[in-house]
Protein backbone atom coordinates (compact mmCIF):
# COMPACT_ATOMS: atom_id res chain seq x y z
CA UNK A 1 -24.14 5.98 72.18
CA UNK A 2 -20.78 7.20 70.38
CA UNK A 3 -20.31 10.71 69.61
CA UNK A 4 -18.57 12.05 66.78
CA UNK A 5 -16.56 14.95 66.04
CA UNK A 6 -18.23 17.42 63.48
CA UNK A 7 -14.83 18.45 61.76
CA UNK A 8 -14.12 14.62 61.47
CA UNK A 9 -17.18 13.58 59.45
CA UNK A 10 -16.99 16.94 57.19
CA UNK A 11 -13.22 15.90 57.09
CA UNK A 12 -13.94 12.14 56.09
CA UNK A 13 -16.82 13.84 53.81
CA UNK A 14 -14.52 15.65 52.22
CA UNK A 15 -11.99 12.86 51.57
CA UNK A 16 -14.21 10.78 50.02
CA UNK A 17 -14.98 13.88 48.01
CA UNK A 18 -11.59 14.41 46.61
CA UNK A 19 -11.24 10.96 46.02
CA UNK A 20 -14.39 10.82 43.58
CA UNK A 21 -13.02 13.91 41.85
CA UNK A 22 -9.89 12.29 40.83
CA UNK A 23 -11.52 9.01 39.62
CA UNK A 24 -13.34 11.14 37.14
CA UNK A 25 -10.06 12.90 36.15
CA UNK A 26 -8.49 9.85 35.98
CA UNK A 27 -10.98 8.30 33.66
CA UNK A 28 -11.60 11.77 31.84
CA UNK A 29 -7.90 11.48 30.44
CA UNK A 30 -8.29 7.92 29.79
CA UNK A 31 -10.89 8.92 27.46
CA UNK A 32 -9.41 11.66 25.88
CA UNK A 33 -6.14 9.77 25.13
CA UNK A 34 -7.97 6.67 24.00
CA UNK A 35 -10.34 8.69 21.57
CA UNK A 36 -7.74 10.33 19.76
CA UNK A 37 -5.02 8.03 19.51
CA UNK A 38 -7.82 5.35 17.73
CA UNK A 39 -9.12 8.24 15.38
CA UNK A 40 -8.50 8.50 11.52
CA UNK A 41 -7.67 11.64 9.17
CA UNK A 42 -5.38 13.57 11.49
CA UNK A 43 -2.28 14.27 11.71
CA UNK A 44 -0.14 13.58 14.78
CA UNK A 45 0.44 17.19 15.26
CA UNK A 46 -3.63 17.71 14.95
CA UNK A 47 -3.98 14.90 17.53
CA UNK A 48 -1.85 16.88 19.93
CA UNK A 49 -3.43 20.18 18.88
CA UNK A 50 -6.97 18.79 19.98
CA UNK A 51 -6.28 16.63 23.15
CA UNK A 52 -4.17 19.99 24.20
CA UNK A 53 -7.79 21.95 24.15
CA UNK A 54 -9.48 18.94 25.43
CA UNK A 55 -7.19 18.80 28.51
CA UNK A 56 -6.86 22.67 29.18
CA UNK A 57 -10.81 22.68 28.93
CA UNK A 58 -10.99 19.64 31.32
CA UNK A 59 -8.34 21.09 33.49
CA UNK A 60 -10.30 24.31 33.90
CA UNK A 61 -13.37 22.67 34.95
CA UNK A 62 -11.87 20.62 37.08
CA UNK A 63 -9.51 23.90 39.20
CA UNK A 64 -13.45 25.72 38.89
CA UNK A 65 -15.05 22.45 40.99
CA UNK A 66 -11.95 22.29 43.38
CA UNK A 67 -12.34 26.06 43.65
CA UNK A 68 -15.67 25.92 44.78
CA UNK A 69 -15.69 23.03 46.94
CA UNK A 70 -12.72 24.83 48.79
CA UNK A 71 -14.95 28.59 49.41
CA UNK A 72 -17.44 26.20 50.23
CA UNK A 73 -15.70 24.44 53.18
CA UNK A 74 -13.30 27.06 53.49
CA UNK A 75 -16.80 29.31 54.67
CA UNK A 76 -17.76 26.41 57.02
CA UNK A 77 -14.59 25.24 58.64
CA UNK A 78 -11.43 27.10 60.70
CA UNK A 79 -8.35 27.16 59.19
CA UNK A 80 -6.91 23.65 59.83
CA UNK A 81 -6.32 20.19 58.52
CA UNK A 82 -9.35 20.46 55.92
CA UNK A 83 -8.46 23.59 54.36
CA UNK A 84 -4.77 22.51 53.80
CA UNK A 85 -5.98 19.65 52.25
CA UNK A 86 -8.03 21.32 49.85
CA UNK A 87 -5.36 23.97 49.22
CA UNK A 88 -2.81 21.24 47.99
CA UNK A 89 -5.15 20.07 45.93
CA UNK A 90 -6.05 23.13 43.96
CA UNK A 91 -2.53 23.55 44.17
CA UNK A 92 -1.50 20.06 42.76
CA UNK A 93 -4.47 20.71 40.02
CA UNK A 94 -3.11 23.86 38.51
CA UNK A 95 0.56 22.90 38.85
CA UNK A 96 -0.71 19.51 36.85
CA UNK A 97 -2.14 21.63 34.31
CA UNK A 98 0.46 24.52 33.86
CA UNK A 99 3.08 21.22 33.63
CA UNK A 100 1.04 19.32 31.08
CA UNK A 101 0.29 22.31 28.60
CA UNK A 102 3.74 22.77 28.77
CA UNK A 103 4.76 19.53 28.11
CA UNK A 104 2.06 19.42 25.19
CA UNK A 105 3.82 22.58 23.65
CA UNK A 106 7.25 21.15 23.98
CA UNK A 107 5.89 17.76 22.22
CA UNK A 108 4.84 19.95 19.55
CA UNK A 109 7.81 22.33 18.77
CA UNK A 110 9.89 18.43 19.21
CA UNK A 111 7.89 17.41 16.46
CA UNK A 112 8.37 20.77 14.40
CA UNK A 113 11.84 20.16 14.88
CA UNK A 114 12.03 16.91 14.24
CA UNK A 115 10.13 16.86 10.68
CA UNK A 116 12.78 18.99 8.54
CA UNK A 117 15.34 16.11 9.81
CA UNK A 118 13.54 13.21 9.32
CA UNK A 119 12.65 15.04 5.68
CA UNK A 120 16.45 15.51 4.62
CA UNK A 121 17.10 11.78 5.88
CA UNK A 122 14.46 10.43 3.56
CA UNK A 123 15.41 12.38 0.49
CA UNK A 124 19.20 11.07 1.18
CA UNK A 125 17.59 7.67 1.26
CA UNK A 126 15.41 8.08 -1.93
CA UNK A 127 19.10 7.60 -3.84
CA UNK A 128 20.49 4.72 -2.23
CA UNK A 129 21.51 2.54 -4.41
CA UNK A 130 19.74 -0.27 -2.13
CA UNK A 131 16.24 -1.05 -3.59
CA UNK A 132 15.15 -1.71 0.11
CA UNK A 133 16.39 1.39 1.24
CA UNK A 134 14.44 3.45 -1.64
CA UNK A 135 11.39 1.28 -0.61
CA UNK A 136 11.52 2.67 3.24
CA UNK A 137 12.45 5.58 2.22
CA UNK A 138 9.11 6.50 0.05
CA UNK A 139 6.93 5.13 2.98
CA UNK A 140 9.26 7.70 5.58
CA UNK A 141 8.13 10.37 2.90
CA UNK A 142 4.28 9.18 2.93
CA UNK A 143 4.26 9.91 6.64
CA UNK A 144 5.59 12.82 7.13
CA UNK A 145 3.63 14.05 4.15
CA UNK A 146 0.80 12.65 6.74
CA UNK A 147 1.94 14.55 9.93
CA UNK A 148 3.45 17.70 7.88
CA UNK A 149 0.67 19.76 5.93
CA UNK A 150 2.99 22.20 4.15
CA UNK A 151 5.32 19.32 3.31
CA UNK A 152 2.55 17.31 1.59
CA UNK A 153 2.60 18.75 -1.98
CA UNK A 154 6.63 18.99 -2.14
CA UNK A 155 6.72 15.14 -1.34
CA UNK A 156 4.44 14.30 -3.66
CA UNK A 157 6.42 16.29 -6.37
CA UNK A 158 9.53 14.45 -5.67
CA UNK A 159 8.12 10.60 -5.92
CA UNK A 160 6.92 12.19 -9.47
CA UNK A 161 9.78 13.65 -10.14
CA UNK A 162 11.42 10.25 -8.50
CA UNK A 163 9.30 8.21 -11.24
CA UNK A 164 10.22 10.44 -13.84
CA UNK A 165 13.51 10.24 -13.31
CA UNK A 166 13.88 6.18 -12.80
CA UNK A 167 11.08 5.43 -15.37
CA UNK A 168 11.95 7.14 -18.54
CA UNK A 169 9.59 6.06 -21.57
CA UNK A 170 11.64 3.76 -24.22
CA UNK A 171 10.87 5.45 -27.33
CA UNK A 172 11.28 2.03 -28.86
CA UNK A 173 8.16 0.42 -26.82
CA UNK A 174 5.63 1.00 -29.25
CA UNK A 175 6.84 -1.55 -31.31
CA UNK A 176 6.26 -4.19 -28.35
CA UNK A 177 3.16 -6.05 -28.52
CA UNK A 178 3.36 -6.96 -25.01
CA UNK A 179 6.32 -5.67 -22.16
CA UNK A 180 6.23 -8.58 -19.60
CA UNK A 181 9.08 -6.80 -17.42
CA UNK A 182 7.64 -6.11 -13.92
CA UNK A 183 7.65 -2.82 -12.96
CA UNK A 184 10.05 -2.12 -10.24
CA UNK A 185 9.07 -2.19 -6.67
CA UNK A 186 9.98 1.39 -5.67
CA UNK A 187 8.79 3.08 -8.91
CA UNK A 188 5.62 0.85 -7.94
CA UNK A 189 5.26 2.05 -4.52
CA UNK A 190 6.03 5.48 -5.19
CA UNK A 191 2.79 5.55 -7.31
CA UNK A 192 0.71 3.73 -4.53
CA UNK A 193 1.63 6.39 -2.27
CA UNK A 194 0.82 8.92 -4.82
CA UNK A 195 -2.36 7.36 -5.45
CA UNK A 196 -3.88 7.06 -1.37
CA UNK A 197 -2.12 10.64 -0.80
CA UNK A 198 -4.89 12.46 0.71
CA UNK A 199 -5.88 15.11 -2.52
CA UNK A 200 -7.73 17.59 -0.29
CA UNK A 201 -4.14 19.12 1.07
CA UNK A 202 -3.27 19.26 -2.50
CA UNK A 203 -3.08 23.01 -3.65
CA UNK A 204 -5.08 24.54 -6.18
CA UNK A 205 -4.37 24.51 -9.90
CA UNK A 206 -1.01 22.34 -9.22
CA UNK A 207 -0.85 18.74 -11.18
CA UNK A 208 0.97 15.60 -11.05
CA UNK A 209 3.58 15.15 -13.38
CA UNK A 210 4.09 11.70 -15.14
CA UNK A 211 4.57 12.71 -18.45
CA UNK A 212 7.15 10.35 -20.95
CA UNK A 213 7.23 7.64 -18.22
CA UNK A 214 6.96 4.11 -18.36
CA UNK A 215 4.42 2.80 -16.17
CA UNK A 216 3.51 -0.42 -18.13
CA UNK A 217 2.08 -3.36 -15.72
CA UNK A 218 1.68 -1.46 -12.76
CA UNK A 219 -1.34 -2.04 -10.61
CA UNK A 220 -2.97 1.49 -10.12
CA UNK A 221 -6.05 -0.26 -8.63
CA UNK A 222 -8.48 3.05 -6.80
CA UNK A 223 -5.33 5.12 -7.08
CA UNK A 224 -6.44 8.67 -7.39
CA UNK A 225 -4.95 10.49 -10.06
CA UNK A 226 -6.91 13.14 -11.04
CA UNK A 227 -5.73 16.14 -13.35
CA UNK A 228 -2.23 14.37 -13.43
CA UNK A 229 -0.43 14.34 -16.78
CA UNK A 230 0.52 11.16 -18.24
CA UNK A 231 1.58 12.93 -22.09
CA UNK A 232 3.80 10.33 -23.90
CA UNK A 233 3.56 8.07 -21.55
CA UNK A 234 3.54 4.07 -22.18
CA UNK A 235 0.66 2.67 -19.86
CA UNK A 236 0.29 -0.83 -21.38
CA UNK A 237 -1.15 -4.00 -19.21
CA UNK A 238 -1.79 -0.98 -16.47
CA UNK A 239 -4.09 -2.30 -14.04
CA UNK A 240 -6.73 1.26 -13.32
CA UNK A 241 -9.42 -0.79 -12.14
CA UNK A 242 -12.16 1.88 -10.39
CA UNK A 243 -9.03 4.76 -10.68
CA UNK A 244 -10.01 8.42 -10.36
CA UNK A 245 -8.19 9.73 -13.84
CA UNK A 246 -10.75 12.37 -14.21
CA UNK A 247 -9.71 15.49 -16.04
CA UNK A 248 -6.23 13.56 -16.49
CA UNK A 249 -3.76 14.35 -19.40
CA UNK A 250 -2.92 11.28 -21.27
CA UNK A 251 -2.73 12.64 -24.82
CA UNK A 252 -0.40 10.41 -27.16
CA UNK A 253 -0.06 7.98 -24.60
CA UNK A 254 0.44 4.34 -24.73
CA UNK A 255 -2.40 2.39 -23.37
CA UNK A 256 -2.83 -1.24 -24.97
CA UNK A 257 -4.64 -3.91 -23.27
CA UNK A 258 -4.94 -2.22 -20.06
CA UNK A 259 -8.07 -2.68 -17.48
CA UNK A 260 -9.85 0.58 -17.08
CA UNK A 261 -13.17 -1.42 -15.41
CA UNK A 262 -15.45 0.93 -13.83
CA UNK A 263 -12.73 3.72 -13.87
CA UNK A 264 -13.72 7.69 -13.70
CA UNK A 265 -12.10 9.20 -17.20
CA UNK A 266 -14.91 11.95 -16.75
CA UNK A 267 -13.52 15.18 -18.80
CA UNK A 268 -9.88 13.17 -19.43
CA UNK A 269 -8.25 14.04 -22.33
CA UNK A 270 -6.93 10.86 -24.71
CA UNK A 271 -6.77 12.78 -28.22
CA UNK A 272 -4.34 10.42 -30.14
CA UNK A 273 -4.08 7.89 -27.90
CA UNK A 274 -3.81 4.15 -28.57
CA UNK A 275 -6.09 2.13 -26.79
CA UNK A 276 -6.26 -1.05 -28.84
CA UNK A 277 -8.10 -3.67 -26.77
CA UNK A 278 -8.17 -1.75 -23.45
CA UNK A 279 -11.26 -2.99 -20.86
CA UNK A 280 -13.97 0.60 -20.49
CA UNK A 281 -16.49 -1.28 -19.13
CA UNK A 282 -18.87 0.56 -16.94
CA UNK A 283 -16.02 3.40 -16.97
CA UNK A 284 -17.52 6.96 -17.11
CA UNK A 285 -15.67 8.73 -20.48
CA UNK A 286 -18.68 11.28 -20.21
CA UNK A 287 -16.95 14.35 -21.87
CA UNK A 288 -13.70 13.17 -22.34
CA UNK A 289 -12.14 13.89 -25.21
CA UNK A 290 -10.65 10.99 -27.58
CA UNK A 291 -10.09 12.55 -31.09
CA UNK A 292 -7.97 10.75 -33.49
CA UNK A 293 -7.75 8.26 -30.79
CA UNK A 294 -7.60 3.98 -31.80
CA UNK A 295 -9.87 2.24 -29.55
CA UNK A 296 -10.02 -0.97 -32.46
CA UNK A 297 -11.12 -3.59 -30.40
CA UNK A 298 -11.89 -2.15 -27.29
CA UNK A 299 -14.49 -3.04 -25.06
CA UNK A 300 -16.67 -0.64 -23.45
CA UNK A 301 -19.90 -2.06 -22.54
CA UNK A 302 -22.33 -0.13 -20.11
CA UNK A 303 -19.49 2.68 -20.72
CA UNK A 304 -21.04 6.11 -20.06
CA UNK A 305 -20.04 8.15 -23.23
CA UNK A 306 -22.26 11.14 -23.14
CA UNK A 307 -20.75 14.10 -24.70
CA UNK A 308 -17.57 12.46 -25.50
CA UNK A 309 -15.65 13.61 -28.51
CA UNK A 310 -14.58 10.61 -30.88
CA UNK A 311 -14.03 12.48 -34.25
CA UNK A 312 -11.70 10.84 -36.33
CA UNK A 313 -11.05 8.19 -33.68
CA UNK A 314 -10.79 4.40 -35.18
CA UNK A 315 -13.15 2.14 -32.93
CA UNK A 316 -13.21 -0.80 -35.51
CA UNK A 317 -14.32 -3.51 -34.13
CA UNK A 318 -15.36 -2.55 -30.66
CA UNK A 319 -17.42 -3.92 -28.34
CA UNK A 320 -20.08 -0.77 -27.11
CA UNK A 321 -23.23 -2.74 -26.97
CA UNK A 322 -25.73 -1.29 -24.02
CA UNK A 323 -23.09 2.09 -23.77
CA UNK A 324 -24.19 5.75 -23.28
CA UNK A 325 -23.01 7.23 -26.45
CA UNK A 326 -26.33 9.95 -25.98
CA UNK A 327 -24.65 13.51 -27.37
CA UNK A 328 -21.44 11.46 -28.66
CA UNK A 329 -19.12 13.26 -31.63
CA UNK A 330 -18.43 10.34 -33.47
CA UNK A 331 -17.74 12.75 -37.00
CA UNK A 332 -15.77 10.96 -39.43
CA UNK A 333 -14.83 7.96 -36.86
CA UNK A 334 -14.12 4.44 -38.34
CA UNK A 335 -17.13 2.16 -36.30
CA UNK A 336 -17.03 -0.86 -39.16
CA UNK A 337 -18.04 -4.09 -37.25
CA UNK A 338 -18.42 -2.12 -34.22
CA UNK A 339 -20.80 -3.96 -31.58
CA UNK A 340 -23.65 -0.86 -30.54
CA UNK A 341 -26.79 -3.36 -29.79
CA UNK A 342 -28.81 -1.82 -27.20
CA UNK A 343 -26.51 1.43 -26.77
CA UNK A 344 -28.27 4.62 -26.59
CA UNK A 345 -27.07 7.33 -29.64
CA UNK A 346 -29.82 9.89 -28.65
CA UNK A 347 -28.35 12.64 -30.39
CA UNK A 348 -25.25 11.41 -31.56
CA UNK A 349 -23.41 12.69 -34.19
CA UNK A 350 -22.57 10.47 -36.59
CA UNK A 351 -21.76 12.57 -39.70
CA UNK A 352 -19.23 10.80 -42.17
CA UNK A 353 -18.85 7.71 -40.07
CA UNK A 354 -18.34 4.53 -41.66
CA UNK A 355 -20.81 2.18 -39.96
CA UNK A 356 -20.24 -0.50 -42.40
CA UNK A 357 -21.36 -3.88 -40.78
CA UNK A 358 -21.91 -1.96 -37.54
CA UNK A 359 -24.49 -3.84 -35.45
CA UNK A 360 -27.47 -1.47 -34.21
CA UNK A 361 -30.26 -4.07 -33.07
CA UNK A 362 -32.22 -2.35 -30.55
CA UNK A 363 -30.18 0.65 -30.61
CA UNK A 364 -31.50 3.79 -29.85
CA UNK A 365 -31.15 6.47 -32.77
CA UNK A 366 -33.22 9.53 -32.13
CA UNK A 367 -32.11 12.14 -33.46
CA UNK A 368 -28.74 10.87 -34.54
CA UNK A 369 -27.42 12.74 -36.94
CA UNK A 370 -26.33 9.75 -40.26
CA UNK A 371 -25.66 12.39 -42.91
CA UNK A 372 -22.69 11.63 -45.08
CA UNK A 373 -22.88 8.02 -42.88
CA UNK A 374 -21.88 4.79 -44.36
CA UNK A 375 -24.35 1.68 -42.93
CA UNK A 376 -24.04 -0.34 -45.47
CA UNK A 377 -24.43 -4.24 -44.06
CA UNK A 378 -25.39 -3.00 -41.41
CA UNK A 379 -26.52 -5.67 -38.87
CA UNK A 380 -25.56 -8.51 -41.66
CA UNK A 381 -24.00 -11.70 -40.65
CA UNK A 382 -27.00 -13.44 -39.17
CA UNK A 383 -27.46 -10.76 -36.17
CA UNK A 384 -31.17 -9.26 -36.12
CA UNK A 385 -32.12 -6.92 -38.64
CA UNK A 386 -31.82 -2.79 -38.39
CA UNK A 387 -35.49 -1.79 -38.47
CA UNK A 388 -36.86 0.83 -40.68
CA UNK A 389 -38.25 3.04 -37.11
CA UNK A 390 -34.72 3.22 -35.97
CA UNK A 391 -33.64 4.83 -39.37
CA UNK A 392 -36.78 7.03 -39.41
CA UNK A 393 -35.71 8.49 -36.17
CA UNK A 394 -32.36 9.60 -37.20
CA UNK A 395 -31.75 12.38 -38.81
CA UNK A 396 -30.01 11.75 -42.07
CA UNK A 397 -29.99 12.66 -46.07
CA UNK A 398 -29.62 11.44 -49.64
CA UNK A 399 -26.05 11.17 -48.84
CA UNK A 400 -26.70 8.87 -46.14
CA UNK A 401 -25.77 5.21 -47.17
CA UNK A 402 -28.36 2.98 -45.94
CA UNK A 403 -28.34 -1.11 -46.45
CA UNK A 404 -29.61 -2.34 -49.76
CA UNK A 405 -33.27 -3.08 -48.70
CA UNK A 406 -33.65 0.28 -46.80
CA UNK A 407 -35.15 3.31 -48.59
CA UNK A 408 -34.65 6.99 -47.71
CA UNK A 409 -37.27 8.18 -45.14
CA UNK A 410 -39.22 10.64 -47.09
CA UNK A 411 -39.17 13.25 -44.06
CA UNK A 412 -34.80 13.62 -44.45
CA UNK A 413 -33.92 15.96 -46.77
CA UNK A 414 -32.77 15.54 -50.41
């Protein structure tokens, strides 16, 4: 029978020991570098900020085991072989850690360093007179707007100033029926950065400025944009499909035929604007205001309208069948022809509007308030007829102009 040396199998023991420790360091850092080089919404400086703790933390846990695996041997073995080996391991474990913190905080105060250069190099860019240049040069801002929160807000400034600056309105373009000139490609990628910049780093009470630009055919598809300030601008043909303009500015702005489908204009502010044939459907315009505003033609079915303000506005012509107009100033507005089958006027005020030839079939008119209202014709030309318990739930008076075979409900006042 063989015999074995004690100290050899608590020294093999041991090995094997040290061995399966570093494995699971080894795969530990695999982890944490995999994990948070794949992750989304951080910065690169955040990255390094959190794998930083994540080593020191699994640095320290690993020192603690070696510690106590060497008092543990170190208490059963002499001085010798074993206890070296453990000691240059704790050693090498320590050193590892003290190196890569280091390293960690060097990569960091790099990248501080780096940032303001990369910054200035991108700004000189922005003027080349190269359109390609200008192009990289925007995307060079969008990521270090990215890695760089404090730089975030004073990039996006410049690209609007950029815009402002390179896309000055033509005071002439209102009398264009239709500008077919594509917009150019860095004035178009300026706003697409704008639009995907991340809004949370944006600072309180601060707003976009795109006022007196000319925007006309860009694609603005999901760009975010609220609270920015489009005054004067011309936005014709602009494609806002599902855009976030909520709260936006776009007083006496320009905004024929363009696609606002299933766009957020909750709260915006349009008070003189033209928007002749534009596409609202299934856009939220709950609360916005749109005084003195021309909407002739427009289409805004399923449109949420509730508490809008539409006094004066010209909507001849438009298409709000099945809307939410519940609440809805529509005082001394122009509806004639307007399409409202099936839209919901709960409440509405309709003082002094001319609803001549409006279409109301199914509409829903409690409580709307008709007094001084033209409705002459109303639902003529072959559409179904306005019934009398629409009119009897509306609030209205003697100078409320109904169609010719309607008589005054005898509960509205004289």
């Amino acid at each position: 029978m063989k015999t074995y040396d004690m100290s050899f199998i608590k020294a093999n023991g041991l090995t094997t020991l040290l061995v399966l420790i570093s494995i699971i360091f080894i795969f530990s850092l695999t982890l944490i570098f995999s994990f948070f080089e794949n992750i989304a919404g951080f910065s690169n400086q955040e990255k390094l900020e959190y794998i930083n703790q994540a080593l020191t933390t699994l640095a320290i846990i690993i020192g603690g085991l070696a510690l106590i695996i060497n008092a543990y041997y170190t208490s059963r073995l002499s001085f010798g072989e074993n206890q070296n080996v453990l000691t240059k391991f704790l050693g090498a474990t320590l050193a590892w850690d003290n190196n890569l913190v280091t390293g960690i905080n060097n990569t960091q105060k790099t990248l501080e360093e780096i940032v303001p250069e990369r910054f200035s190099k991108a700004i000189e860019q922005l003027g080349n007179e190269k359109i390609e240049t200008r192009f990289a040069a925007i995307y060079a801002l969008e990521r270090i707007a990215k890695d760089s929160h404090k730089d975030h807000w004073t990039i996006m400034e410049i690209l609007a100033a950029f815009i402002r600056e390179n896309a000055p309105v033509n005071p002439k373009y209102e009398d264009e029926s239709q500008n077919l000139s594509k917009l150019p490609t860095d004035i178009q990628t300026a706003l697409t950065v704008i639009g995907r910049r991340d809004s949370h780093k944006d600072p309180v009470n601060q707003k976009l400025d795109l006022r007196n630009t000319d925007l006309s055919n860009a694609d603005l598809t999901d760009a975010n944009l609220s609270r920015a300030i489009f005054v004067g601008a011309n936005l014709q043909w602009v494609n806002f499909t599902r855009a976030n303009l909520s709260e936006a500015d776009l007083s006496i702005t320009y905004l024929c035929g363009s696609i606002f489908y299933e766009a957020n204009l909750q709260k915006a502010i349009l008070p003189e604007a033209n928007l002749q044939g534009v596409v609202l459907r299934k856009a939220n315009l709950s609360k916005a205001i749109l005084y003195d505003a021309n909407l002739e033609g427009a289409i805004l079915c399923d449109a949420k309208l509730e508490e809008a303000i539409l006094c004066g506005a010209n909507l001849e012509g438009a298409i709000l069948c099945d809307a939410n107009l519940e609440k809805v100033n529509f005082e001394d507005s122009n509806l004639q022809d307007a399409n409202l089958i099936g839209s919901n006027l709960q409440n509405a005020k309709l003082a002094g509007a001319n609803l001549e030839g409006v279409l109301l079939s199914t509409a829903n008119l409690q409580d709307a308030n008709l007094q001084e209202a033209n409705l002459s014709r109303a639902n003529l030309n072959g559409c179904e007829n306005l019934e009398l318990q629409q009119i009897e739930q509306a609030i209205g008076d003697h100078t409320t102009i109904l169609p010719e075979n309607f008589k005054i409900p005898q509960h509205w006042k004289y």
